[in-house]
PDB file of N, CA and C in Angstrom:
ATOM      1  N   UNK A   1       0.837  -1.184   0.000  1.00  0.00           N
ATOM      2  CA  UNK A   1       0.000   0.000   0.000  1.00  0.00           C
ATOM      3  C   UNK A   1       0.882   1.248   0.000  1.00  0.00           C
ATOM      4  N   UNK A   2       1.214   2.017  -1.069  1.00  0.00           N
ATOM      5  CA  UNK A   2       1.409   3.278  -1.211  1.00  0.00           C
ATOM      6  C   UNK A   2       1.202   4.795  -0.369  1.00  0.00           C
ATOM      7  N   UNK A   3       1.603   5.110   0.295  1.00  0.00           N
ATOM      8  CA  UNK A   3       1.705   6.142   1.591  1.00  0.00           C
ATOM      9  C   UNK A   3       1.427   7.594   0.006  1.00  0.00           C
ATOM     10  N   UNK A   4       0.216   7.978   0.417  1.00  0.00           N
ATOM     11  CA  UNK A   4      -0.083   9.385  -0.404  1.00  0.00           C
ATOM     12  C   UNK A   4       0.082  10.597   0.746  1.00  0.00           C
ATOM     13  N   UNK A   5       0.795  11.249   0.527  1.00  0.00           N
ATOM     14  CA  UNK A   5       0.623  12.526   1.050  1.00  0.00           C
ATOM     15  C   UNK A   5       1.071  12.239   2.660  1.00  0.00           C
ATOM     16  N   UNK A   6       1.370  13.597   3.248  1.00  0.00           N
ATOM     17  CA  UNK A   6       1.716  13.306   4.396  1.00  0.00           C
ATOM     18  C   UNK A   6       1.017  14.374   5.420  1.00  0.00           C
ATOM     19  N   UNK A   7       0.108  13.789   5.680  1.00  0.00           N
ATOM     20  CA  UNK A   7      -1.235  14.634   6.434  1.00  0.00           C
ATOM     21  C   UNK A   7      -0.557  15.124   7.978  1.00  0.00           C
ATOM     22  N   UNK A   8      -0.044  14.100   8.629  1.00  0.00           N
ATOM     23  CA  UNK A   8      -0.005  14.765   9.987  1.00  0.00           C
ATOM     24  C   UNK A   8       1.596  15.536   9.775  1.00  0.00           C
ATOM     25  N   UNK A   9       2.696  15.216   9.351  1.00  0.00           N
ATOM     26  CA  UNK A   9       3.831  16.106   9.387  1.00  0.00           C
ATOM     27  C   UNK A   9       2.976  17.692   8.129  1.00  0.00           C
ATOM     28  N   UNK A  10       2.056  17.802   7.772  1.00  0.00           N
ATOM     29  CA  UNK A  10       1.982  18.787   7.349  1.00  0.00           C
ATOM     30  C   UNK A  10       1.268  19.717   8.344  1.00  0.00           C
ATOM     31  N   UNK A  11       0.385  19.026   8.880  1.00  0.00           N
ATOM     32  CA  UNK A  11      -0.309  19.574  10.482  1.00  0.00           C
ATOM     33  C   UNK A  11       0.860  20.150  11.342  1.00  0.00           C
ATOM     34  N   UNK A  12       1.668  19.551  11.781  1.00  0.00           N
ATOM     35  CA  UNK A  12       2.726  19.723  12.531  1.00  0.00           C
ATOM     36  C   UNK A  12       3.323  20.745  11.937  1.00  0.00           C
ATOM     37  N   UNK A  13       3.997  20.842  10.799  1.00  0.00           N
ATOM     38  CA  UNK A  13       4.661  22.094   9.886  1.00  0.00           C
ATOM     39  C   UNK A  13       3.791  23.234   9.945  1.00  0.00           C
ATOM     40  N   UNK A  14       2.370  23.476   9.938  1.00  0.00           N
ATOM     41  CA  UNK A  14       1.500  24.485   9.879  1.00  0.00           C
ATOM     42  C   UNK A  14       1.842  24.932  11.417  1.00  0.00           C
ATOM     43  N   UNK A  15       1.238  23.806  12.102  1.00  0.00           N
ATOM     44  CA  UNK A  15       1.587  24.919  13.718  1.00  0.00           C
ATOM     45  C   UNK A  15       2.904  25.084  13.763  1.00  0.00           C
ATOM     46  N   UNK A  16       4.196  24.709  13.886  1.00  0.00           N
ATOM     47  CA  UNK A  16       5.016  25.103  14.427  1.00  0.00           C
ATOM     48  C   UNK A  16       5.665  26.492  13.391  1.00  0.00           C
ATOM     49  N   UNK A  17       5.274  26.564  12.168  1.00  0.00           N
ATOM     50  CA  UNK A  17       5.967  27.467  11.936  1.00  0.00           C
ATOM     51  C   UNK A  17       4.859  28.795  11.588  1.00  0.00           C
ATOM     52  N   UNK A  18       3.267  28.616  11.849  1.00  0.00           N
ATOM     53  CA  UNK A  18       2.446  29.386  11.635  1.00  0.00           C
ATOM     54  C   UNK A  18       1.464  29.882  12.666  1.00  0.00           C
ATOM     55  N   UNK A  19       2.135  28.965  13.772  1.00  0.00           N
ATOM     56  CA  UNK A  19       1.516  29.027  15.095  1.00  0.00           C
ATOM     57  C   UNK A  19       2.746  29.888  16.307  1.00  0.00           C
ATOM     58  N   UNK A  20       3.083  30.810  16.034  1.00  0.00           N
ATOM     59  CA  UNK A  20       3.947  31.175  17.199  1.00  0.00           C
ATOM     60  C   UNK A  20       3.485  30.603  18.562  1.00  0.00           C
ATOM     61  N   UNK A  21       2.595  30.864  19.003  1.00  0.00           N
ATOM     62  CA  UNK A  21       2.047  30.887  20.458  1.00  0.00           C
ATOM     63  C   UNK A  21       2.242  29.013  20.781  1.00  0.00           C
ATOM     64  N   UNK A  22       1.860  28.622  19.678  1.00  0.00           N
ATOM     65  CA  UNK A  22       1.933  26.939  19.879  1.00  0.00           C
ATOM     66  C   UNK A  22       2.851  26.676  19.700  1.00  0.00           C
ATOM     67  N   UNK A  23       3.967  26.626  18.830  1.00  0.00           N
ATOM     68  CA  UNK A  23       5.692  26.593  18.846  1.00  0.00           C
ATOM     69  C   UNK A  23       6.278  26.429  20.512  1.00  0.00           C
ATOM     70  N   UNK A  24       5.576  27.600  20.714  1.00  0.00           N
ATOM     71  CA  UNK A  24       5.944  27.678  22.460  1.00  0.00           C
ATOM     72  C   UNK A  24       5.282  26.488  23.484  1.00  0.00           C
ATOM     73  N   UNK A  25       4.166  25.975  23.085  1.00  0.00           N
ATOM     74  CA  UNK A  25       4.146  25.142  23.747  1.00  0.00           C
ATOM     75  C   UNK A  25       4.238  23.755  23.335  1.00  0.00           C
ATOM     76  N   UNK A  26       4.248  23.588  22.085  1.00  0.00           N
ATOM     77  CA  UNK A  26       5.333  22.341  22.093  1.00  0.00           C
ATOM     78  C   UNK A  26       6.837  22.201  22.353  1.00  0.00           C
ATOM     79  N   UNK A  27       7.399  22.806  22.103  1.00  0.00           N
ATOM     80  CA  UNK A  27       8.940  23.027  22.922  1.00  0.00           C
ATOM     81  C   UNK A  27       8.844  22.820  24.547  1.00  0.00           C
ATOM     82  N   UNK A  28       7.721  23.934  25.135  1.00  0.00           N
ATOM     83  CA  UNK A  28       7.462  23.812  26.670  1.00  0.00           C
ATOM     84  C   UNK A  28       7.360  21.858  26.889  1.00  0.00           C
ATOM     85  N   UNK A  29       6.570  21.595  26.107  1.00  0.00           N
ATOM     86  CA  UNK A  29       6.040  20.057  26.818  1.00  0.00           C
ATOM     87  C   UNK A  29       7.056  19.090  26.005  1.00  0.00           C
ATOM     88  N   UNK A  30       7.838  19.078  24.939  1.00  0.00           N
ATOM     89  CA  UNK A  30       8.999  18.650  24.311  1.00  0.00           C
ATOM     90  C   UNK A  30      10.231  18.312  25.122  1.00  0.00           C
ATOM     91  N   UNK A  31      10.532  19.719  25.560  1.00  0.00           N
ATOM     92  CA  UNK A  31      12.307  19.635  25.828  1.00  0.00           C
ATOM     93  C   UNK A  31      11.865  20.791  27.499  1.00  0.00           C
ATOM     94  N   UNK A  32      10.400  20.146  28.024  1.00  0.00           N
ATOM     95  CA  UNK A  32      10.500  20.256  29.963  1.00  0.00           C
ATOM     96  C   UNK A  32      10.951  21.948  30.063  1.00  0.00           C
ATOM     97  N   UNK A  33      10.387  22.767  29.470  1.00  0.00           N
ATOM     98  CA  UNK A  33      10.655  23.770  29.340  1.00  0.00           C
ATOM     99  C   UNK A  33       9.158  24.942  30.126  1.00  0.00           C
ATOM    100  N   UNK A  34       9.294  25.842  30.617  1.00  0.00           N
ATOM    101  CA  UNK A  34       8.334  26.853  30.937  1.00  0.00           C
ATOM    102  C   UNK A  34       8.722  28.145  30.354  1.00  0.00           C
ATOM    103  N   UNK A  35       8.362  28.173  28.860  1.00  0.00           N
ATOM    104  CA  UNK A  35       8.568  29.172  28.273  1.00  0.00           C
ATOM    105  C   UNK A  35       7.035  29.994  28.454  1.00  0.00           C
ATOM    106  N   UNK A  36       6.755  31.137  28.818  1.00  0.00           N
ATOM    107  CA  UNK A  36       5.656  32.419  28.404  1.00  0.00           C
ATOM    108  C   UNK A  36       5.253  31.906  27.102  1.00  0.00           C
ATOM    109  N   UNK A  37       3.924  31.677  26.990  1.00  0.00           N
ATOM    110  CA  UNK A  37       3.365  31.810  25.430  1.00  0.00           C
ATOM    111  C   UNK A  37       3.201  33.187  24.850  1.00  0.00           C
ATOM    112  N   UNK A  38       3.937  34.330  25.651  1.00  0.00           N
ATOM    113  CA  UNK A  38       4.274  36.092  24.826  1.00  0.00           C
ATOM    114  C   UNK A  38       5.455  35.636  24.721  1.00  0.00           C
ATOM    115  N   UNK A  39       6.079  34.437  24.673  1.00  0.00           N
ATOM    116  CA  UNK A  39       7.953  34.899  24.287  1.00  0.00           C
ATOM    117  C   UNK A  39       7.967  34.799  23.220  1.00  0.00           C
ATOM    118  N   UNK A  40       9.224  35.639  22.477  1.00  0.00           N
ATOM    119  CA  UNK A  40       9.298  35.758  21.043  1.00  0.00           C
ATOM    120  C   UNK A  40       9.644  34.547  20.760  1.00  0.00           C
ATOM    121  N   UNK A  41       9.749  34.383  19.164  1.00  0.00           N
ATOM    122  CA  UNK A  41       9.779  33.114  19.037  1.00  0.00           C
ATOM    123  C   UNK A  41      10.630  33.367  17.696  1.00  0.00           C
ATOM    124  N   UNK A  42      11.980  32.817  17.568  1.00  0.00           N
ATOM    125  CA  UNK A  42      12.445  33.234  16.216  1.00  0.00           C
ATOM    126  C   UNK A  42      13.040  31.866  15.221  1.00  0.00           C
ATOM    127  N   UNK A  43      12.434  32.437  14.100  1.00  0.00           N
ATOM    128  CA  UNK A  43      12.289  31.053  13.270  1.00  0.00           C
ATOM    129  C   UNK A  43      13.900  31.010  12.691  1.00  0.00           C
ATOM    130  N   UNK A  44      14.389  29.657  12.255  1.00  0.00           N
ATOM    131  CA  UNK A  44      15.703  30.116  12.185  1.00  0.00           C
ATOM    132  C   UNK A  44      15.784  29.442  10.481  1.00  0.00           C
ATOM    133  N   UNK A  45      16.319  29.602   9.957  1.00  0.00           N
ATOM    134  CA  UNK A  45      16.931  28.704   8.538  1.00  0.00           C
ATOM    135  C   UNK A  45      16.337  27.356   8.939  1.00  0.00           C
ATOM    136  N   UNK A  46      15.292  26.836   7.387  1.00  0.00           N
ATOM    137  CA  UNK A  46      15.276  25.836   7.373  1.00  0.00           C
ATOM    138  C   UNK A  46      15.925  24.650   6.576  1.00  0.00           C
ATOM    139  N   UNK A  47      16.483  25.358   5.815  1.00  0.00           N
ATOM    140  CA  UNK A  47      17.211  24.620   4.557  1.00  0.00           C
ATOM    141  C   UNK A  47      18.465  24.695   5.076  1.00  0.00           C
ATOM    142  N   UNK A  48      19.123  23.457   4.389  1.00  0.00           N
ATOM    143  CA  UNK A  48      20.410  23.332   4.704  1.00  0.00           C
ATOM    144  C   UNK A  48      21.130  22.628   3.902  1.00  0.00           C
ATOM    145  N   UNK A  49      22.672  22.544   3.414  1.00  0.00           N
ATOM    146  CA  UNK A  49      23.073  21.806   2.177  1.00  0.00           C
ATOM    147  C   UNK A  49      23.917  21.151   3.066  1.00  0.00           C
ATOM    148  N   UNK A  50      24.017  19.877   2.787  1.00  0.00           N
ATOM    149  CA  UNK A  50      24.634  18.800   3.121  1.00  0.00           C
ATOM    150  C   UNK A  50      25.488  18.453   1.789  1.00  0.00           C
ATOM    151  N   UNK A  51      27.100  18.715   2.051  1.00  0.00           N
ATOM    152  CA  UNK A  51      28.048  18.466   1.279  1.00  0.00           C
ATOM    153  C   UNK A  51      29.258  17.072   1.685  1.00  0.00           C
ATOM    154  N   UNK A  52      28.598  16.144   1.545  1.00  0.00           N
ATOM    155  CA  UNK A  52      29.760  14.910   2.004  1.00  0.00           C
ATOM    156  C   UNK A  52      29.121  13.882   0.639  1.00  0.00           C
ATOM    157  N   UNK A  53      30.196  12.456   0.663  1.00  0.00           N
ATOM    158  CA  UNK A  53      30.263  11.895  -0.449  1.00  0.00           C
ATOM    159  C   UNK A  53      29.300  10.521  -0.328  1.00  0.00           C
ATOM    160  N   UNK A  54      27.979  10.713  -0.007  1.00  0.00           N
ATOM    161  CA  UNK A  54      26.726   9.755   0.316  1.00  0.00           C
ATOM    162  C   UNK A  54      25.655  10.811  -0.074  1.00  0.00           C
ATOM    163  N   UNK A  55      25.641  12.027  -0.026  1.00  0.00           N
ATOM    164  CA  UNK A  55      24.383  12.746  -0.234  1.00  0.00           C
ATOM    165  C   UNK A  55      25.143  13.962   0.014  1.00  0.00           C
ATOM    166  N   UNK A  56      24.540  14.691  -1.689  1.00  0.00           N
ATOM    167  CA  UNK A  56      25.202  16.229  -1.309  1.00  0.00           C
ATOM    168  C   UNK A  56      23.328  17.204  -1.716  1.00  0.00           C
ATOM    169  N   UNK A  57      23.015  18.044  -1.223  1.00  0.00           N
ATOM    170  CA  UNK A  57      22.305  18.592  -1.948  1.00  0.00           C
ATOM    171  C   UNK A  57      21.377  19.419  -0.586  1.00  0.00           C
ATOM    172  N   UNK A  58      20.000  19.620  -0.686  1.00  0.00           N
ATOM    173  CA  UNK A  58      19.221  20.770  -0.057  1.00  0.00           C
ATOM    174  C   UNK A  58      18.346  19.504   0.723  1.00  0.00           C
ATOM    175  N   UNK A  59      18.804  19.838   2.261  1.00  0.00           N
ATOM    176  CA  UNK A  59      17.964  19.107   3.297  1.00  0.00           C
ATOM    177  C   UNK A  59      16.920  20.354   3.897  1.00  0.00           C
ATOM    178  N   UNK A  60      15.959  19.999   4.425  1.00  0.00           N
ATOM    179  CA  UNK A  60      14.795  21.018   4.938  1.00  0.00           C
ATOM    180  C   UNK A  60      13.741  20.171   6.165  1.00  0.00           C
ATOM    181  N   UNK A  61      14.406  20.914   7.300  1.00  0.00           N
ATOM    182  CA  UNK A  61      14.115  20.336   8.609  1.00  0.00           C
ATOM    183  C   UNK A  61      12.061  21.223   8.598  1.00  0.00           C
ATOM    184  N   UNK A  62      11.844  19.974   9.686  1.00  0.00           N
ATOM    185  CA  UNK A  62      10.673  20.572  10.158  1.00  0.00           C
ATOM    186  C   UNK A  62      10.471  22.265  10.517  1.00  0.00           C
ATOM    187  N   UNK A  63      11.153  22.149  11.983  1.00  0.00           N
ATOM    188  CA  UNK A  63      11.493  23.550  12.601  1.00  0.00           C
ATOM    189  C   UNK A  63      12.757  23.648  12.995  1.00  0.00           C
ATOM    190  N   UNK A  64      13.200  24.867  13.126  1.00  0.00           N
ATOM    191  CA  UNK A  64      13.990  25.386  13.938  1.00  0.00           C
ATOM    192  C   UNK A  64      13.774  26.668  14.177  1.00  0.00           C
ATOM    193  N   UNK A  65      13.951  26.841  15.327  1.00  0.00           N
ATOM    194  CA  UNK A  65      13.344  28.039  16.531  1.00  0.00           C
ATOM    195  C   UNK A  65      14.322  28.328  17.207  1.00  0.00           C
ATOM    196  N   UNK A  66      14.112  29.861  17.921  1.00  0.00           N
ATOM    197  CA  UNK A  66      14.908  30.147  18.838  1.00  0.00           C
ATOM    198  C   UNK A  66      14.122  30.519  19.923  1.00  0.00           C
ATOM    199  N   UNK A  67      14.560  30.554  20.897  1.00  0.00           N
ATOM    200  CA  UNK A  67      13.610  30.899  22.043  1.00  0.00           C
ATOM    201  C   UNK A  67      14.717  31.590  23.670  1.00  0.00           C
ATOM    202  N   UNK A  68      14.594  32.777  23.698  1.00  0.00           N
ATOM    203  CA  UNK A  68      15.514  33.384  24.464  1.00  0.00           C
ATOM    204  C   UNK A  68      16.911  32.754  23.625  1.00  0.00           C
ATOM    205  N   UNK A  69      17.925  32.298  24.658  1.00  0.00           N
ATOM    206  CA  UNK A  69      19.102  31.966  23.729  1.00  0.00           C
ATOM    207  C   UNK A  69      19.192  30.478  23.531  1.00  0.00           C
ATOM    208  N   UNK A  70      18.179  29.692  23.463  1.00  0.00           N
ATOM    209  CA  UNK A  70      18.109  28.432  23.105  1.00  0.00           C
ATOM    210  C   UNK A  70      17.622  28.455  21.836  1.00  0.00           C
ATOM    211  N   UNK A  71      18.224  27.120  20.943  1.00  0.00           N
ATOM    212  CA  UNK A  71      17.834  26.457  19.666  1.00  0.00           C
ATOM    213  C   UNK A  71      17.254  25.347  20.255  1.00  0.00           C
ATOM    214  N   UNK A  72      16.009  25.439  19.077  1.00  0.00           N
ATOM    215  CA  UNK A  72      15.065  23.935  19.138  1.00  0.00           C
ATOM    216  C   UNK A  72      14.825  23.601  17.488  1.00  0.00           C
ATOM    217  N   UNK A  73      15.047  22.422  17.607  1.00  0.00           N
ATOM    218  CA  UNK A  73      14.833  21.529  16.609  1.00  0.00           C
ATOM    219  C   UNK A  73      13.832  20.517  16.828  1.00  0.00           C
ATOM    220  N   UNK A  74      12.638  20.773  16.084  1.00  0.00           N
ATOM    221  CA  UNK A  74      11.590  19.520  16.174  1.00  0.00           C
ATOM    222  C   UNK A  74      11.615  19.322  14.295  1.00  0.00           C
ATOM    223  N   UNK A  75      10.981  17.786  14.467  1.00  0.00           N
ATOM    224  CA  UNK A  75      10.615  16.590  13.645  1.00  0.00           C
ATOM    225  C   UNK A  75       9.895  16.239  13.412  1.00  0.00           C
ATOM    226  N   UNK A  76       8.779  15.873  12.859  1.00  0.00           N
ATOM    227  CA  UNK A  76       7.471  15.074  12.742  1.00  0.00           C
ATOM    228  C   UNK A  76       7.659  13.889  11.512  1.00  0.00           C
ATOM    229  N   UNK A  77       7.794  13.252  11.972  1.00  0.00           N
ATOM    230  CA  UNK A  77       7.498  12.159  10.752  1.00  0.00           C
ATOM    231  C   UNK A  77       6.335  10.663  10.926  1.00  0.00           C
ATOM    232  N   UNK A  78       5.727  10.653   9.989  1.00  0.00           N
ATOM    233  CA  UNK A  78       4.510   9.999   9.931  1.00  0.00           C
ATOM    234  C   UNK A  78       5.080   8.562   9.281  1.00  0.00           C
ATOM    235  N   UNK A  79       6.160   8.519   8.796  1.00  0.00           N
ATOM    236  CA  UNK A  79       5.979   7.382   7.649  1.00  0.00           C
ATOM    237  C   UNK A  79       7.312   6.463   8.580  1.00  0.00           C
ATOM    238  N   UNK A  80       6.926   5.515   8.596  1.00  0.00           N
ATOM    239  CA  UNK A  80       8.348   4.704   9.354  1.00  0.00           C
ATOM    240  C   UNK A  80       9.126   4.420   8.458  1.00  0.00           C
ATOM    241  N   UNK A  81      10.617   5.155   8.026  1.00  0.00           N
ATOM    242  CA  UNK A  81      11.349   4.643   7.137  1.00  0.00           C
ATOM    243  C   UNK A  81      12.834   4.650   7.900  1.00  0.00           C
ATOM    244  N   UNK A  82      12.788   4.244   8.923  1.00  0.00           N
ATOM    245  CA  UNK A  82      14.276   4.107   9.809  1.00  0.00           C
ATOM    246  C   UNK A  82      15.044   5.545   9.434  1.00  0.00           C
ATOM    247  N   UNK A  83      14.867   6.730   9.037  1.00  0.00           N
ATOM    248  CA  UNK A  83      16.120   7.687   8.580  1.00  0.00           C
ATOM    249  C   UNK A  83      15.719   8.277   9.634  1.00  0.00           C
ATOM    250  N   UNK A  84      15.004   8.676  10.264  1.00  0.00           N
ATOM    251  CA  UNK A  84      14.995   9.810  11.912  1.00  0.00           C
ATOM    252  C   UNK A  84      16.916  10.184  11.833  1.00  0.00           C
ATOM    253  N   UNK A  85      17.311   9.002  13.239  1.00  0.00           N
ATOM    254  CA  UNK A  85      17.818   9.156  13.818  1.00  0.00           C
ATOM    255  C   UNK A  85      18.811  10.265  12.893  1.00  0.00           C
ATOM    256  N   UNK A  86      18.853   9.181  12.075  1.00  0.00           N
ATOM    257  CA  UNK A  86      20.052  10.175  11.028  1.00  0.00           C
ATOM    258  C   UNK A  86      20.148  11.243  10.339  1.00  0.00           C
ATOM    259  N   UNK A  87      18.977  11.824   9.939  1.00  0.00           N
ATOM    260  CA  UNK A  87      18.311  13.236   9.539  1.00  0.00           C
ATOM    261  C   UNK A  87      18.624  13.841  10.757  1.00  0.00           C
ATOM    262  N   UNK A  88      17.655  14.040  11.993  1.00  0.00           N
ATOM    263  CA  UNK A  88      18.238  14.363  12.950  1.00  0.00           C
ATOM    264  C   UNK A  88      20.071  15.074  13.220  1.00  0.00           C
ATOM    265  N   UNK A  89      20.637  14.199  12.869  1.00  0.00           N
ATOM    266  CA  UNK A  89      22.207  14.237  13.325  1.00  0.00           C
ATOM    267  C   UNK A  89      22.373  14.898  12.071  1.00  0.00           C
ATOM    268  N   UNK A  90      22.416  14.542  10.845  1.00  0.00           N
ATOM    269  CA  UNK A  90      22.485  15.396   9.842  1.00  0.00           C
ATOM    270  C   UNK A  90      21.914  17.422  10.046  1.00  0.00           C
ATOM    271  N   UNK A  91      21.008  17.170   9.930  1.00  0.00           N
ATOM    272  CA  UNK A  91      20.530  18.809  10.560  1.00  0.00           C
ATOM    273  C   UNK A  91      20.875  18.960  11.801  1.00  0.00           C
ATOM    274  N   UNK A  92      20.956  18.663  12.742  1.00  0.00           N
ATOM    275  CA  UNK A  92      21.670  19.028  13.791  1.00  0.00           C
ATOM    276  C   UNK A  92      23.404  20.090  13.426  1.00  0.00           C
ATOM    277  N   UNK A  93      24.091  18.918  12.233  1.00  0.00           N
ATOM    278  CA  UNK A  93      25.418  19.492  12.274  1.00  0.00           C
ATOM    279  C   UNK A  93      25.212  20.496  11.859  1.00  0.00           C
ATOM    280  N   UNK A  94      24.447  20.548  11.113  1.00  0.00           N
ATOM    281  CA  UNK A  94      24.428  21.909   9.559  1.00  0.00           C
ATOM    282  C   UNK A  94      23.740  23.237  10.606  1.00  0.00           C
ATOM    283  N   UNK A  95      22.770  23.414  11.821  1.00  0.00           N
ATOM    284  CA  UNK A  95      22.351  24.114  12.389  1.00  0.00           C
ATOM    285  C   UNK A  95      24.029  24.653  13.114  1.00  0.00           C
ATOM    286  N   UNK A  96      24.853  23.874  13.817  1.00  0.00           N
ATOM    287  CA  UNK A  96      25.419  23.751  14.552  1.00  0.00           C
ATOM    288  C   UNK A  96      26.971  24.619  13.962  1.00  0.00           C
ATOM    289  N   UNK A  97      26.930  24.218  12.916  1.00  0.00           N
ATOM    290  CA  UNK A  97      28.043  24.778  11.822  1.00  0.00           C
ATOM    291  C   UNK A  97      27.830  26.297  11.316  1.00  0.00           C
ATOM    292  N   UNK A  98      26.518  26.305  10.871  1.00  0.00           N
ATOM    293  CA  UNK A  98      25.962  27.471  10.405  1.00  0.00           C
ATOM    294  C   UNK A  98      25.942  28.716  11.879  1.00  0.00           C
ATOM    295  N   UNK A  99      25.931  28.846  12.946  1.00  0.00           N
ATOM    296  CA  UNK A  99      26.254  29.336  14.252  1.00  0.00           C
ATOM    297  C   UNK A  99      28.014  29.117  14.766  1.00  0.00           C
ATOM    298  N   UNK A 100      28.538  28.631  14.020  1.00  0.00           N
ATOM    299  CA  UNK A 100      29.936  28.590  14.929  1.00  0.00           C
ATOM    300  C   UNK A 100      31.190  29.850  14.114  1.00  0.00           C
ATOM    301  N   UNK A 101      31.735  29.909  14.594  1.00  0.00           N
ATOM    302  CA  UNK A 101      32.658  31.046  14.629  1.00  0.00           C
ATOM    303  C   UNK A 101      34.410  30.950  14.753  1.00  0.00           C
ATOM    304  N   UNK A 102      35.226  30.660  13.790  1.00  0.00           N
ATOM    305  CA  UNK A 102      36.329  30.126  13.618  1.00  0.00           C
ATOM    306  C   UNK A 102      37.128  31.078  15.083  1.00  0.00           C
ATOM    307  N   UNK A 103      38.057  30.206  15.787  1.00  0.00           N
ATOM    308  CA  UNK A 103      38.693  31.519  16.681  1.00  0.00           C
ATOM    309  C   UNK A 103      40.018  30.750  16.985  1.00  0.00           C
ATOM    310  N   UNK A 104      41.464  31.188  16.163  1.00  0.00           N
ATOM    311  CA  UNK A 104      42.187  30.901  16.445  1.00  0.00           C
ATOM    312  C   UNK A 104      42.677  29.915  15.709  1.00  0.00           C
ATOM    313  N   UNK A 105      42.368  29.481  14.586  1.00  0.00           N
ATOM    314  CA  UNK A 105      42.690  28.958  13.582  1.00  0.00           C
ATOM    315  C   UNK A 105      42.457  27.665  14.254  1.00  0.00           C
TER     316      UNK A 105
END
């Protein structure tokens, strides 16, 4: 049976990146957090290019948020195809890289 469309990660994509106020509280109940549903909420780059010799090209995470001086990264995936973990770690670096700051050669 053929998986059409992806109904609940598109649900999920609508609130978190069209829902400020709800962003905040999935992060709050996510990652044990008591953020204000007035805190700003800043959306960060979702695209990202992954340049190594298995896959080079344009990855595009669910969310990424900022919230005071924390980064959050949420996921939704509906379809069980074992890649989580590794998407995950993949966008993780590219968030992580894209914020760092050479000092000292």
């Amino acid at each position: 049976m053929a998986i059409i469309g992806t109904p609940y990660d598109d649900v999920f994509h609508t609130i978190v990146n069209d829902c400020g106020h709800l962003t905040i509280s999935v992060v709050n109940e996510m990652f044990q957090k008591k953020y204000e549903l007035t805190e700003e909420v800043t959306f960060l780059k979702n695209e990202h290019f992954l340049q190594n010799q298995a896959q080079e090209g344009e990855k595009v995470t669910d969310s990424c948020v900022q919230l005071q001086d924390e980064k959050y990264h949420v996921e939704c995936q509906s379809t069980p195809d074992g890649s989580m973990a590794e998407r995950m770690f993949e966008y993780d670096s590219c968030i992580a890289l894209e914020g760092s700051e050479l000092e000292n050669h």
